[in-house]
PDB file of N, CA and C in Angstrom:
ATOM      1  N   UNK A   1      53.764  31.493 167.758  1.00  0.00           N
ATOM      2  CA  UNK A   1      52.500  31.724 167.118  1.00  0.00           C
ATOM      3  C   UNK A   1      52.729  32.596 165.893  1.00  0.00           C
ATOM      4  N   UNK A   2      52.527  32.033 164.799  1.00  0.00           N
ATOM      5  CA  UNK A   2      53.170  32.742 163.027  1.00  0.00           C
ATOM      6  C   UNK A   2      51.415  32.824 162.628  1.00  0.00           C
ATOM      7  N   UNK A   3      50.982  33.397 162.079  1.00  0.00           N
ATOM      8  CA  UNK A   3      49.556  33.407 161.349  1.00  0.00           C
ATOM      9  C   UNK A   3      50.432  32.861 159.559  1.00  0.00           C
ATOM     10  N   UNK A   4      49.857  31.300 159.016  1.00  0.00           N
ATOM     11  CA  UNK A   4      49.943  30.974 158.207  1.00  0.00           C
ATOM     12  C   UNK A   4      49.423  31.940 156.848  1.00  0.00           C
ATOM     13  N   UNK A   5      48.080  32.144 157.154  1.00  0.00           N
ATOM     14  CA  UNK A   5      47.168  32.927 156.310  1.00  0.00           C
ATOM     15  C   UNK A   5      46.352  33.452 156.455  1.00  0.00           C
ATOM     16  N   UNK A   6      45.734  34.399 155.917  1.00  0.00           N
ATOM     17  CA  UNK A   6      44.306  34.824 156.376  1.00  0.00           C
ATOM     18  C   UNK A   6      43.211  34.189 155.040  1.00  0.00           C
ATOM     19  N   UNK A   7      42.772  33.135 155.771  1.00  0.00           N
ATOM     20  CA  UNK A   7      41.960  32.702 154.858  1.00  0.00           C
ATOM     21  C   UNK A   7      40.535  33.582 153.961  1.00  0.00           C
ATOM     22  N   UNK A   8      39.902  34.465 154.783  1.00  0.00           N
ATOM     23  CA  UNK A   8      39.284  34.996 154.426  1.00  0.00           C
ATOM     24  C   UNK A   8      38.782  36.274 155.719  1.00  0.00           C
ATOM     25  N   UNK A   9      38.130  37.525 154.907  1.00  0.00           N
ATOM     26  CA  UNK A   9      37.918  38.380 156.086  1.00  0.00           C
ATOM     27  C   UNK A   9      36.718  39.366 155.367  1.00  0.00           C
ATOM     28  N   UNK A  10      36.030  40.058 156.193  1.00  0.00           N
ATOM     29  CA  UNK A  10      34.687  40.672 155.936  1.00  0.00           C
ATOM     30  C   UNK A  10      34.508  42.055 157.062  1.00  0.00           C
ATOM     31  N   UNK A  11      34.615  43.220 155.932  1.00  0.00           N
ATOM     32  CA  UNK A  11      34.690  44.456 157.245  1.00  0.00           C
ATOM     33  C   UNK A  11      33.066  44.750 156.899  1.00  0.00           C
ATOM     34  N   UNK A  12      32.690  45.227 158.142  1.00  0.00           N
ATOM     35  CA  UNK A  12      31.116  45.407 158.296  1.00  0.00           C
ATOM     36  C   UNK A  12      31.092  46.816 158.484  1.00  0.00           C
ATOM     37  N   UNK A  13      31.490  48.167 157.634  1.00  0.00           N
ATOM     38  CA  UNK A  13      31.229  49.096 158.123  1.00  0.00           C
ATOM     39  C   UNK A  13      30.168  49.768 159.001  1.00  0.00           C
ATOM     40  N   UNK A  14      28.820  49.229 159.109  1.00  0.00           N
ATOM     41  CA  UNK A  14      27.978  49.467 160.293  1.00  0.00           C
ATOM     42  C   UNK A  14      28.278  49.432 161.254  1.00  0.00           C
ATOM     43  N   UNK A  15      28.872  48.319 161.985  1.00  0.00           N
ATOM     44  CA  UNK A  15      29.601  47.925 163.533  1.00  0.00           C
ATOM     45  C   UNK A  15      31.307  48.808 163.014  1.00  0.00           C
ATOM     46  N   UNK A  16      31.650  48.821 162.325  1.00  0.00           N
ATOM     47  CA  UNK A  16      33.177  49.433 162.310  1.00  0.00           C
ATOM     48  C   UNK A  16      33.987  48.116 162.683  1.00  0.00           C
ATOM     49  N   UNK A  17      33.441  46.768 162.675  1.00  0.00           N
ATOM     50  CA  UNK A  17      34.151  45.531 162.543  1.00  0.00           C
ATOM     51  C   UNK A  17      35.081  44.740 161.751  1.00  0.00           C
ATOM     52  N   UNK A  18      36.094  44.289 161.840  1.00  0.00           N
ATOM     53  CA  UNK A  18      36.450  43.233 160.879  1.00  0.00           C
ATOM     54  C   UNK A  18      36.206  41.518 161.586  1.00  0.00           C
ATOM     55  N   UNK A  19      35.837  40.608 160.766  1.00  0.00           N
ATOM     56  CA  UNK A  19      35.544  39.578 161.014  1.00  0.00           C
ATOM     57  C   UNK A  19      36.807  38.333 160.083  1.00  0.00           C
ATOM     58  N   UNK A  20      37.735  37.933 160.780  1.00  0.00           N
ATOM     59  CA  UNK A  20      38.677  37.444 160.030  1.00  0.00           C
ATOM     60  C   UNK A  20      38.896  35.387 160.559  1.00  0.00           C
ATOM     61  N   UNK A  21      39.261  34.911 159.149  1.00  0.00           N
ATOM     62  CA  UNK A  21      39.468  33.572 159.444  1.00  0.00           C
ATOM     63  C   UNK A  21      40.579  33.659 159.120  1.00  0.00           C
ATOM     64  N   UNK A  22      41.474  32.371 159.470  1.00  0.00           N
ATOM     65  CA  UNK A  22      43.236  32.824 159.474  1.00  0.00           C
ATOM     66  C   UNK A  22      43.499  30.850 159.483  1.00  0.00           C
ATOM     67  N   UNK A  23      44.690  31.407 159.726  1.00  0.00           N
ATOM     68  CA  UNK A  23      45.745  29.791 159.912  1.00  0.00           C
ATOM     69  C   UNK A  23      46.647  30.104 160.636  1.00  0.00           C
ATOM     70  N   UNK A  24      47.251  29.192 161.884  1.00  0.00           N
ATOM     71  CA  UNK A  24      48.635  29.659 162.449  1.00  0.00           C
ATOM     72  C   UNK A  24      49.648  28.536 161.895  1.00  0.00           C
ATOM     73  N   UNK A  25      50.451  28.483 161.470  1.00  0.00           N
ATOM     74  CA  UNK A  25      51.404  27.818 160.881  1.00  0.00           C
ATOM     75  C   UNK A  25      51.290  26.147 161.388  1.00  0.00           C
ATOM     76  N   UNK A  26      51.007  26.218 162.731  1.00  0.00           N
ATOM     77  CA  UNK A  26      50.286  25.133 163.533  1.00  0.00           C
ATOM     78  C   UNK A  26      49.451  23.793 163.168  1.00  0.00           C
ATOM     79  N   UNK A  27      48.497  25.051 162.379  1.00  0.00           N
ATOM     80  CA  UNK A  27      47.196  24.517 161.846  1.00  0.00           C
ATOM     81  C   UNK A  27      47.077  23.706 160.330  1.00  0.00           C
ATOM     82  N   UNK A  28      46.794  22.594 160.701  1.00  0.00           N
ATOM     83  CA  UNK A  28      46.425  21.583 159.102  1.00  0.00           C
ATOM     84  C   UNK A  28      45.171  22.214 158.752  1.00  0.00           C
ATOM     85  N   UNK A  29      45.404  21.899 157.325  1.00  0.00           N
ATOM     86  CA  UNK A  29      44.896  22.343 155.955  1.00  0.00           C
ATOM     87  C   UNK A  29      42.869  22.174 156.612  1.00  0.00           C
ATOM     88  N   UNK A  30      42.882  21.415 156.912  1.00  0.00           N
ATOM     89  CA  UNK A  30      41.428  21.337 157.575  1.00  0.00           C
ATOM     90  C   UNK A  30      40.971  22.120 158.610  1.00  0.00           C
ATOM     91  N   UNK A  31      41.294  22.713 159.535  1.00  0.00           N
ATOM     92  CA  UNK A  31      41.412  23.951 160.541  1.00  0.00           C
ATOM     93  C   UNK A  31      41.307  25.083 160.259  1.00  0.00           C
ATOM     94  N   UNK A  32      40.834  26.108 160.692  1.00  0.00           N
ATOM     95  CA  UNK A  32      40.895  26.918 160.736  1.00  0.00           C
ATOM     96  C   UNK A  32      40.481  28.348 162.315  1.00  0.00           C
ATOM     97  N   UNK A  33      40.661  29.568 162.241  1.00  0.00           N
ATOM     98  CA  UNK A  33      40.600  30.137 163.913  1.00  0.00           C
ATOM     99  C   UNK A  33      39.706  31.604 162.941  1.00  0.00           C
ATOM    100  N   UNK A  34      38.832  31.625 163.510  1.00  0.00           N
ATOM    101  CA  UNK A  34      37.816  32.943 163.417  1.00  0.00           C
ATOM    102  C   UNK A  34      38.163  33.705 164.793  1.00  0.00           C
ATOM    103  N   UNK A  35      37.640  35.163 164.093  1.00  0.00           N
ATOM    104  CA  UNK A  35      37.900  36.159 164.895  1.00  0.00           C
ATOM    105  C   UNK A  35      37.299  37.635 164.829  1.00  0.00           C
ATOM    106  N   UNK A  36      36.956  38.219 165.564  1.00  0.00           N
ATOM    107  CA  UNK A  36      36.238  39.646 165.004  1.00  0.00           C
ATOM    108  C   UNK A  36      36.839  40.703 165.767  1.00  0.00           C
ATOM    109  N   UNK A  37      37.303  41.638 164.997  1.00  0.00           N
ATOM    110  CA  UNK A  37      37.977  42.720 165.700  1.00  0.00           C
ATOM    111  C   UNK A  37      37.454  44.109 165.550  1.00  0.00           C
ATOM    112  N   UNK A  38      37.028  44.821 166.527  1.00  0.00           N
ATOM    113  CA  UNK A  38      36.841  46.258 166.182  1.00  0.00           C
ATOM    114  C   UNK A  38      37.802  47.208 165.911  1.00  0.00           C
ATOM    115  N   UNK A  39      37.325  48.363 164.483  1.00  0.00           N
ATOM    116  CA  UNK A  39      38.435  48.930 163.429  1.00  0.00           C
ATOM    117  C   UNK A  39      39.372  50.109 164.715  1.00  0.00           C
ATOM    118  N   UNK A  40      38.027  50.267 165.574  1.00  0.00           N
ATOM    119  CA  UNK A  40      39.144  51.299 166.397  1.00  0.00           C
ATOM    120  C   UNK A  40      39.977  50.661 167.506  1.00  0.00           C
ATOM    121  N   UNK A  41      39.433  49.863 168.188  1.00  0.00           N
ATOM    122  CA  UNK A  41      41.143  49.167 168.749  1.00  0.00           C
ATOM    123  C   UNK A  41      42.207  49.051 168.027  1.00  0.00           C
ATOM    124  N   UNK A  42      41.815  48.489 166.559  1.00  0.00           N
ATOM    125  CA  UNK A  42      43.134  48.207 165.579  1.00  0.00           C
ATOM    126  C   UNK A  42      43.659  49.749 165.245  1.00  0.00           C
ATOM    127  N   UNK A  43      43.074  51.014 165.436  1.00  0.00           N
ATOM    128  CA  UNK A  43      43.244  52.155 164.944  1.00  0.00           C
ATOM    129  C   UNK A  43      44.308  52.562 165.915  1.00  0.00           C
ATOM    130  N   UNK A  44      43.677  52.522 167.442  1.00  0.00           N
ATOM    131  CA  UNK A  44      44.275  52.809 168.741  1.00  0.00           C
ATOM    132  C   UNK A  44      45.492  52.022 168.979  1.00  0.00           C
ATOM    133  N   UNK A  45      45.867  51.097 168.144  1.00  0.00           N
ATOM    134  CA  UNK A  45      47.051  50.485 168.342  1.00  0.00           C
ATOM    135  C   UNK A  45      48.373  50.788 167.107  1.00  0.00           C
ATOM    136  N   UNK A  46      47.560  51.829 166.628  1.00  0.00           N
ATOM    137  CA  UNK A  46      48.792  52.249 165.496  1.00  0.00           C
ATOM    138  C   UNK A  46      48.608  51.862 163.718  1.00  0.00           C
ATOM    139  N   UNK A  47      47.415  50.733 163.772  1.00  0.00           N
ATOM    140  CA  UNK A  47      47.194  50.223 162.639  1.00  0.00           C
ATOM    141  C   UNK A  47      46.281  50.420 162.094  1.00  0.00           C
ATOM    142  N   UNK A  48      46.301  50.936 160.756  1.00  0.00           N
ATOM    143  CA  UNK A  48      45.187  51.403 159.703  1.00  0.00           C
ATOM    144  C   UNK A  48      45.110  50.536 158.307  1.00  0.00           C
ATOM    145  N   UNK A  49      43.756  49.398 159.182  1.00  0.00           N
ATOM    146  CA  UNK A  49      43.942  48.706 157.792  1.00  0.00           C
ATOM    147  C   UNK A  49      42.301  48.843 156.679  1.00  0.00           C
ATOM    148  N   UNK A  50      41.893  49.881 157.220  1.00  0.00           N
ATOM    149  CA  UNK A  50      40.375  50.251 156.364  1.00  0.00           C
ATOM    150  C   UNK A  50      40.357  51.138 155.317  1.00  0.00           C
ATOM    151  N   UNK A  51      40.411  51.499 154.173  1.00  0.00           N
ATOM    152  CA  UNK A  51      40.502  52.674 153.315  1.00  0.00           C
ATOM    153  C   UNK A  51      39.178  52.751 152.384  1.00  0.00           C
ATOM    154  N   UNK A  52      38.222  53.334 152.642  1.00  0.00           N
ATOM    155  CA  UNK A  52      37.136  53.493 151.820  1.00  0.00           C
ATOM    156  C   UNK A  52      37.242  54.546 150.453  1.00  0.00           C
ATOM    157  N   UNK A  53      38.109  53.974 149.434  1.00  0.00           N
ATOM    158  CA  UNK A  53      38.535  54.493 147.716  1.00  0.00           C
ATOM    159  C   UNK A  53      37.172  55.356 147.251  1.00  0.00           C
ATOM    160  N   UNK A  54      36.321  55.024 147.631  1.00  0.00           N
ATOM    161  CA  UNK A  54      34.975  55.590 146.309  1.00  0.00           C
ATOM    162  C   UNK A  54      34.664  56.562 147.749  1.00  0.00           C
ATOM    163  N   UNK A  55      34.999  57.455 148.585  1.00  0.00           N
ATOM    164  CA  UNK A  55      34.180  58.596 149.457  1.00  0.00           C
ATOM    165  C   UNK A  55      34.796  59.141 149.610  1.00  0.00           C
ATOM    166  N   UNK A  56      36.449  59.394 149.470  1.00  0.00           N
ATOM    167  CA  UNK A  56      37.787  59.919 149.994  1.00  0.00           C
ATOM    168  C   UNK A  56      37.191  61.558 149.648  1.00  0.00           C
ATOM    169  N   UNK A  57      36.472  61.850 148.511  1.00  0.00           N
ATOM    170  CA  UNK A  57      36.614  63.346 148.056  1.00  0.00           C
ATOM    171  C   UNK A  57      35.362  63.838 148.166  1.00  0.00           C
ATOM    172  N   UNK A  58      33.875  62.977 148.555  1.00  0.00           N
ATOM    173  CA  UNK A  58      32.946  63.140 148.771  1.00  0.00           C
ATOM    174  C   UNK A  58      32.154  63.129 149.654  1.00  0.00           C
ATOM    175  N   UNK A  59      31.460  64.261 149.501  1.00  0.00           N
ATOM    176  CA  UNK A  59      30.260  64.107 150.861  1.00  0.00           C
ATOM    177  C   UNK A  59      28.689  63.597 150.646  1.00  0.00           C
ATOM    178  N   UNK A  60      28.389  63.939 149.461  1.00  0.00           N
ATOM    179  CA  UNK A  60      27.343  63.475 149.011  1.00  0.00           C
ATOM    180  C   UNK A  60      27.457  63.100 147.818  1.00  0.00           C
ATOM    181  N   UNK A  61      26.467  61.932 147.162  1.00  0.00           N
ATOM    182  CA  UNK A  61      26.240  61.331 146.240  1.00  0.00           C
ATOM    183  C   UNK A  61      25.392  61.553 145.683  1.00  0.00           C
ATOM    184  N   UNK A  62      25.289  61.053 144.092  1.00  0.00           N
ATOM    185  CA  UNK A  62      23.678  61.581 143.587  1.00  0.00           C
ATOM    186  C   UNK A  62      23.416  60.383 143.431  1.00  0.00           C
ATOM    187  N   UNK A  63      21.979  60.008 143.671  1.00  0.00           N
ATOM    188  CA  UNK A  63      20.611  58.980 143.239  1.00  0.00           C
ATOM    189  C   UNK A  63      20.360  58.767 142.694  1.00  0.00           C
ATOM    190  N   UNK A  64      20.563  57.773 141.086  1.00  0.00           N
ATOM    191  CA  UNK A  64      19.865  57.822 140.118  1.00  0.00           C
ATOM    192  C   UNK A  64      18.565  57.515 140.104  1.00  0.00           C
ATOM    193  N   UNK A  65      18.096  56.581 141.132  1.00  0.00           N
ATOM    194  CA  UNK A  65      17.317  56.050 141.186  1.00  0.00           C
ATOM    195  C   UNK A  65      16.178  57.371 141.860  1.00  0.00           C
ATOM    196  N   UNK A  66      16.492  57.812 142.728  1.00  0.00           N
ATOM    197  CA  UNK A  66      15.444  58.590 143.668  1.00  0.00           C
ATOM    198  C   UNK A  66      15.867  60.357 142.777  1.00  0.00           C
ATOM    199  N   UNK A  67      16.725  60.440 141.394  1.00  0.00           N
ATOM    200  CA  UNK A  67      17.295  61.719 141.276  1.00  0.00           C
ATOM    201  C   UNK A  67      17.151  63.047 142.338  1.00  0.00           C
ATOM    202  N   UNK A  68      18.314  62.688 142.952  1.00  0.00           N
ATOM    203  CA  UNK A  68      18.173  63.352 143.959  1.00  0.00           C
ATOM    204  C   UNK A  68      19.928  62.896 144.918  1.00  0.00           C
ATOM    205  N   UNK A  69      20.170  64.487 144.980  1.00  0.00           N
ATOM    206  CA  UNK A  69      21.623  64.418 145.914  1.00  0.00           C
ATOM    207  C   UNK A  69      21.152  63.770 147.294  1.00  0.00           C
ATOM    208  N   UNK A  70      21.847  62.789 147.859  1.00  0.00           N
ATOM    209  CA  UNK A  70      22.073  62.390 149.252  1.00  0.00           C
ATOM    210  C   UNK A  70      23.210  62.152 149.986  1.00  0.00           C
ATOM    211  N   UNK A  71      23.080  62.534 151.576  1.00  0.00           N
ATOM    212  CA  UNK A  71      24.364  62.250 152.149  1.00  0.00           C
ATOM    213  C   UNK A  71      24.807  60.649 152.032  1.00  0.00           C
ATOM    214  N   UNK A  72      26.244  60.698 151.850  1.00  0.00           N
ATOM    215  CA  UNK A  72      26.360  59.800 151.206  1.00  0.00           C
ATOM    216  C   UNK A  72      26.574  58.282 152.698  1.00  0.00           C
ATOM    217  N   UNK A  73      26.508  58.671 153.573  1.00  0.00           N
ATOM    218  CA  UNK A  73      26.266  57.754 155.046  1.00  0.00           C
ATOM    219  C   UNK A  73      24.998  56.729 154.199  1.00  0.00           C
ATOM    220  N   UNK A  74      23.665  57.311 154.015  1.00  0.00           N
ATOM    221  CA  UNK A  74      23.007  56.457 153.247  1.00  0.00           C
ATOM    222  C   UNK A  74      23.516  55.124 152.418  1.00  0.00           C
ATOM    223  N   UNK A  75      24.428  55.668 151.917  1.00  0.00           N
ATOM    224  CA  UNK A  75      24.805  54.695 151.077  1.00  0.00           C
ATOM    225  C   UNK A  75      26.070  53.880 150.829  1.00  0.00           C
ATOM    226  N   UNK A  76      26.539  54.193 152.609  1.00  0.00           N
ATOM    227  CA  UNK A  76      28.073  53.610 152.622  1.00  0.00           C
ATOM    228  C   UNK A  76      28.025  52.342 152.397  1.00  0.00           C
ATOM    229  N   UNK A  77      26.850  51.492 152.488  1.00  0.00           N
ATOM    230  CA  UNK A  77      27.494  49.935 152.791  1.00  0.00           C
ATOM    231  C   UNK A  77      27.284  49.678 150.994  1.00  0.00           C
ATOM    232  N   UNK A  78      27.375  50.404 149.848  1.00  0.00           N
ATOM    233  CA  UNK A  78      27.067  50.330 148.799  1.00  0.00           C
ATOM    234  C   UNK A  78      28.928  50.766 147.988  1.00  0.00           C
ATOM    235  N   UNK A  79      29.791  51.432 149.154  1.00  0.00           N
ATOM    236  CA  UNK A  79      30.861  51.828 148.920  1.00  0.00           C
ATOM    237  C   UNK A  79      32.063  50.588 149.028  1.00  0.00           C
ATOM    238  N   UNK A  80      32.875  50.626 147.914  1.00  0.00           N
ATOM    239  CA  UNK A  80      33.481  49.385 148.578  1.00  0.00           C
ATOM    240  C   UNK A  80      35.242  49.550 149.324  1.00  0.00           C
ATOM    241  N   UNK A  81      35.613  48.953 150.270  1.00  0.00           N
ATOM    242  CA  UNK A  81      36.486  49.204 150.866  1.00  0.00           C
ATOM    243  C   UNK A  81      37.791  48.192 150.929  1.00  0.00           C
ATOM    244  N   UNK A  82      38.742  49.021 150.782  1.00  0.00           N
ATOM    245  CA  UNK A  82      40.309  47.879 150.695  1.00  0.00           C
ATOM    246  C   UNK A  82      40.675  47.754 151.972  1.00  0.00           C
ATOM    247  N   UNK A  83      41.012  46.771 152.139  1.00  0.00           N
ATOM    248  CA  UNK A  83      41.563  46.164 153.181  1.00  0.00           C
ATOM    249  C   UNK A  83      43.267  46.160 153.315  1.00  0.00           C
ATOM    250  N   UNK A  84      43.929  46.127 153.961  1.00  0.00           N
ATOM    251  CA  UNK A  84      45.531  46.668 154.107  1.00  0.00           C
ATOM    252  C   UNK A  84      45.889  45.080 154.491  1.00  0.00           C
ATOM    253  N   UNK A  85      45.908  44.095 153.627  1.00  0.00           N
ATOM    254  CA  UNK A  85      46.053  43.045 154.407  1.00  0.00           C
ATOM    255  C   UNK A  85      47.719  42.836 155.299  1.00  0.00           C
ATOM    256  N   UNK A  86      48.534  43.191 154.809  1.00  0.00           N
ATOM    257  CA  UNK A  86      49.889  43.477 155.918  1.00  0.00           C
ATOM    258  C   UNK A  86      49.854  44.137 157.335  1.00  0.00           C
ATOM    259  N   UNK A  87      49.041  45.209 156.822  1.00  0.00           N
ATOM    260  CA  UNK A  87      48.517  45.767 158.298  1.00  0.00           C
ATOM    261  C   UNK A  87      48.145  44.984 158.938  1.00  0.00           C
ATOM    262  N   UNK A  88      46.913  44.156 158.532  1.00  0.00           N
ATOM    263  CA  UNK A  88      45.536  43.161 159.458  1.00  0.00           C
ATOM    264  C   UNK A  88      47.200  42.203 160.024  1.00  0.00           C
ATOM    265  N   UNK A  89      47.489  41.444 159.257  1.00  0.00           N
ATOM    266  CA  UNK A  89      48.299  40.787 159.842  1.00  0.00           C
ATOM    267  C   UNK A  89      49.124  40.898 160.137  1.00  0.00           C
ATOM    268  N   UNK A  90      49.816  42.120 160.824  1.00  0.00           N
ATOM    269  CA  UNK A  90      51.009  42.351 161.597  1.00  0.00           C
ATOM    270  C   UNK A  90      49.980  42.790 163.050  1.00  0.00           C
ATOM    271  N   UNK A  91      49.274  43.504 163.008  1.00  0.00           N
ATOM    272  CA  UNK A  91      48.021  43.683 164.254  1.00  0.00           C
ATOM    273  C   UNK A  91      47.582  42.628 164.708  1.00  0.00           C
ATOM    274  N   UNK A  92      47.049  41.569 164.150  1.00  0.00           N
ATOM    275  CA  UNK A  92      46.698  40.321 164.618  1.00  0.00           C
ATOM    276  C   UNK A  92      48.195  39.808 165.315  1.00  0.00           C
ATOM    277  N   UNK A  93      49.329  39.605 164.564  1.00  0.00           N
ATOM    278  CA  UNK A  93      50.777  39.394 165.591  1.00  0.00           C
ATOM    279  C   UNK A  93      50.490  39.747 166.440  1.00  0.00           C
ATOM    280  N   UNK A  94      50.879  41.383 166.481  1.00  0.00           N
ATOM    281  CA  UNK A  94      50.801  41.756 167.743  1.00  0.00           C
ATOM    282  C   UNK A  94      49.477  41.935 168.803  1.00  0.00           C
ATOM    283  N   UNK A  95      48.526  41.847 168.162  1.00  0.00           N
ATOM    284  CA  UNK A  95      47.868  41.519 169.353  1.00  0.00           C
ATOM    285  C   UNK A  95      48.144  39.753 170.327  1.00  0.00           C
ATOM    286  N   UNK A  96      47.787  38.994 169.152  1.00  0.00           N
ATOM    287  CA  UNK A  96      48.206  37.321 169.604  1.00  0.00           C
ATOM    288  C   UNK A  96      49.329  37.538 170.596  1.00  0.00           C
ATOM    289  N   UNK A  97      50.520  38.237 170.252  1.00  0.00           N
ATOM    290  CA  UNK A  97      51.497  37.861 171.277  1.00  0.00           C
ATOM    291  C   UNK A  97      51.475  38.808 172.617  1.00  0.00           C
ATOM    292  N   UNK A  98      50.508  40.165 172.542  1.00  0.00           N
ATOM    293  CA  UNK A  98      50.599  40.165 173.823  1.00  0.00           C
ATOM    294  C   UNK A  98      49.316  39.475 174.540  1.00  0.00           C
ATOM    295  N   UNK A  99      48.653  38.950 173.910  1.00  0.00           N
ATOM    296  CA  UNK A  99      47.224  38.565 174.319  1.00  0.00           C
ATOM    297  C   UNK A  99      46.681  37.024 174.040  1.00  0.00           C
ATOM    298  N   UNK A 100      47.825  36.002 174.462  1.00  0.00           N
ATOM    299  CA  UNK A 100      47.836  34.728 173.578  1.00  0.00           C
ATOM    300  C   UNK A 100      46.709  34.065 174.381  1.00  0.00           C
ATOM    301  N   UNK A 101      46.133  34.210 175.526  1.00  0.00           N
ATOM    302  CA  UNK A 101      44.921  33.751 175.925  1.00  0.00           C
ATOM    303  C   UNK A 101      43.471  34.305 175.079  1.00  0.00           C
ATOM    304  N   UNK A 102      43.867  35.423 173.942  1.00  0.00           N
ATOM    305  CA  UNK A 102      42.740  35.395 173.181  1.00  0.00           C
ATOM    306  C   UNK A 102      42.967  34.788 172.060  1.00  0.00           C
ATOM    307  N   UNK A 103      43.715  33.791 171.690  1.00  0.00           N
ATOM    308  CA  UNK A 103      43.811  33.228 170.316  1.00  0.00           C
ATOM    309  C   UNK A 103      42.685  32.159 170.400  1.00  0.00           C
ATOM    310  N   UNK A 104      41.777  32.725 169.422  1.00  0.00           N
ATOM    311  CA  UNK A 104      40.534  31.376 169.437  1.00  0.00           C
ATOM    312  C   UNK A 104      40.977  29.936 168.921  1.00  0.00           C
ATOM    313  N   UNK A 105      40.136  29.125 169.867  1.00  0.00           N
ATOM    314  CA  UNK A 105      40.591  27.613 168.994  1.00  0.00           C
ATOM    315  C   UNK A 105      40.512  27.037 167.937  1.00  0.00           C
ATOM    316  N   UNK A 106      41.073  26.694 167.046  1.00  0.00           N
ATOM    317  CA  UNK A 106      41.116  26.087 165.500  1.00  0.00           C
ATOM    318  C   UNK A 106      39.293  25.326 165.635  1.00  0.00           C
ATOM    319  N   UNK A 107      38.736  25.578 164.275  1.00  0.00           N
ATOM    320  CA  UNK A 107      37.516  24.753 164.248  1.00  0.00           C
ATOM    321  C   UNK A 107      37.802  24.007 163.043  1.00  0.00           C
ATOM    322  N   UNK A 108      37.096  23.002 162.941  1.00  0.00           N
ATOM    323  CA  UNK A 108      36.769  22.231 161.290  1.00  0.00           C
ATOM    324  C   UNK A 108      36.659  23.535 160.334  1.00  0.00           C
ATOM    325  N   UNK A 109      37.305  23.603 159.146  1.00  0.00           N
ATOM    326  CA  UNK A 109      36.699  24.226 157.949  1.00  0.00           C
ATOM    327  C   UNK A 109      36.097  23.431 157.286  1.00  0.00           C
TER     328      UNK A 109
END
C-alpha cells in the first residue's frame, strides 16, 4: 500500500480536522479514497502537519471593520494555514500500514 498522491485536502480548524483525497499507486486515474482525520491523533502519533503563519506572534487582532481589538479565536477561520504535506503523507503510511482495515474504498472521481 504506496499513497500515489494526495489529490486534494481541506483542514477545518473548527473540528481540528483534516479531510483528505489521495491515490494508492493501485488506483487508476478515475478513482480515488477520501478520508478525514483528526489533527490530534496525527499530533499523538508524532506528526505535525498544521502550522497557522498569520497567529504565530498574536493574540489579538484589530477590526477594521467593527474598529475595535478582538481575540483573535473570532477570527481564526479567516487565518490561513499550511499544511506539511510530507508529514500528512508519511502519517497516512503509517497509519494505513498499521491499520489496513481502515483504508477506505476507492470511489469514482
Amino acid at each position: 500500500m504506496n499513497i500515489k498522491e494526495l489529490v486534494e485536502y481541506y483542514y477545518n480548524p473548527k473540528s481540528k480536522t483534516i479531510s483528505v483525497t489521495f491515490r494508492l499507486e493501485d488506483d487508476d486515474d478515475d478513482h480515488v479514497r477520501v478520508d478525514e482525520f483528526e489533527i490530534k491523533h496525527i499530533e499523538k502519533s508524532g506528526y505535525y502537519i498544521v502550522e497557522n503563519y498569520e497567529s504565530d506572534d498574536l493574540n489579538f487582532v484589530f477590526d477594521d471593520d467593527f474598529n475595535e481589538v478582538r481575540d483573535e479565536e473570532i477570527f481564526e477561520e479567516e487565518f490561513e494555514y499550511e499544511i506539511e504535506e510530507n508529514e500528512l503523507l508519511s502519517y497516512m503510511s503509517e497509519f494505513y500500514t498499521k491499520n489496513p482495515k481502515k483504508l477506505p474504498n476507492s470511489i469514482i472521481f
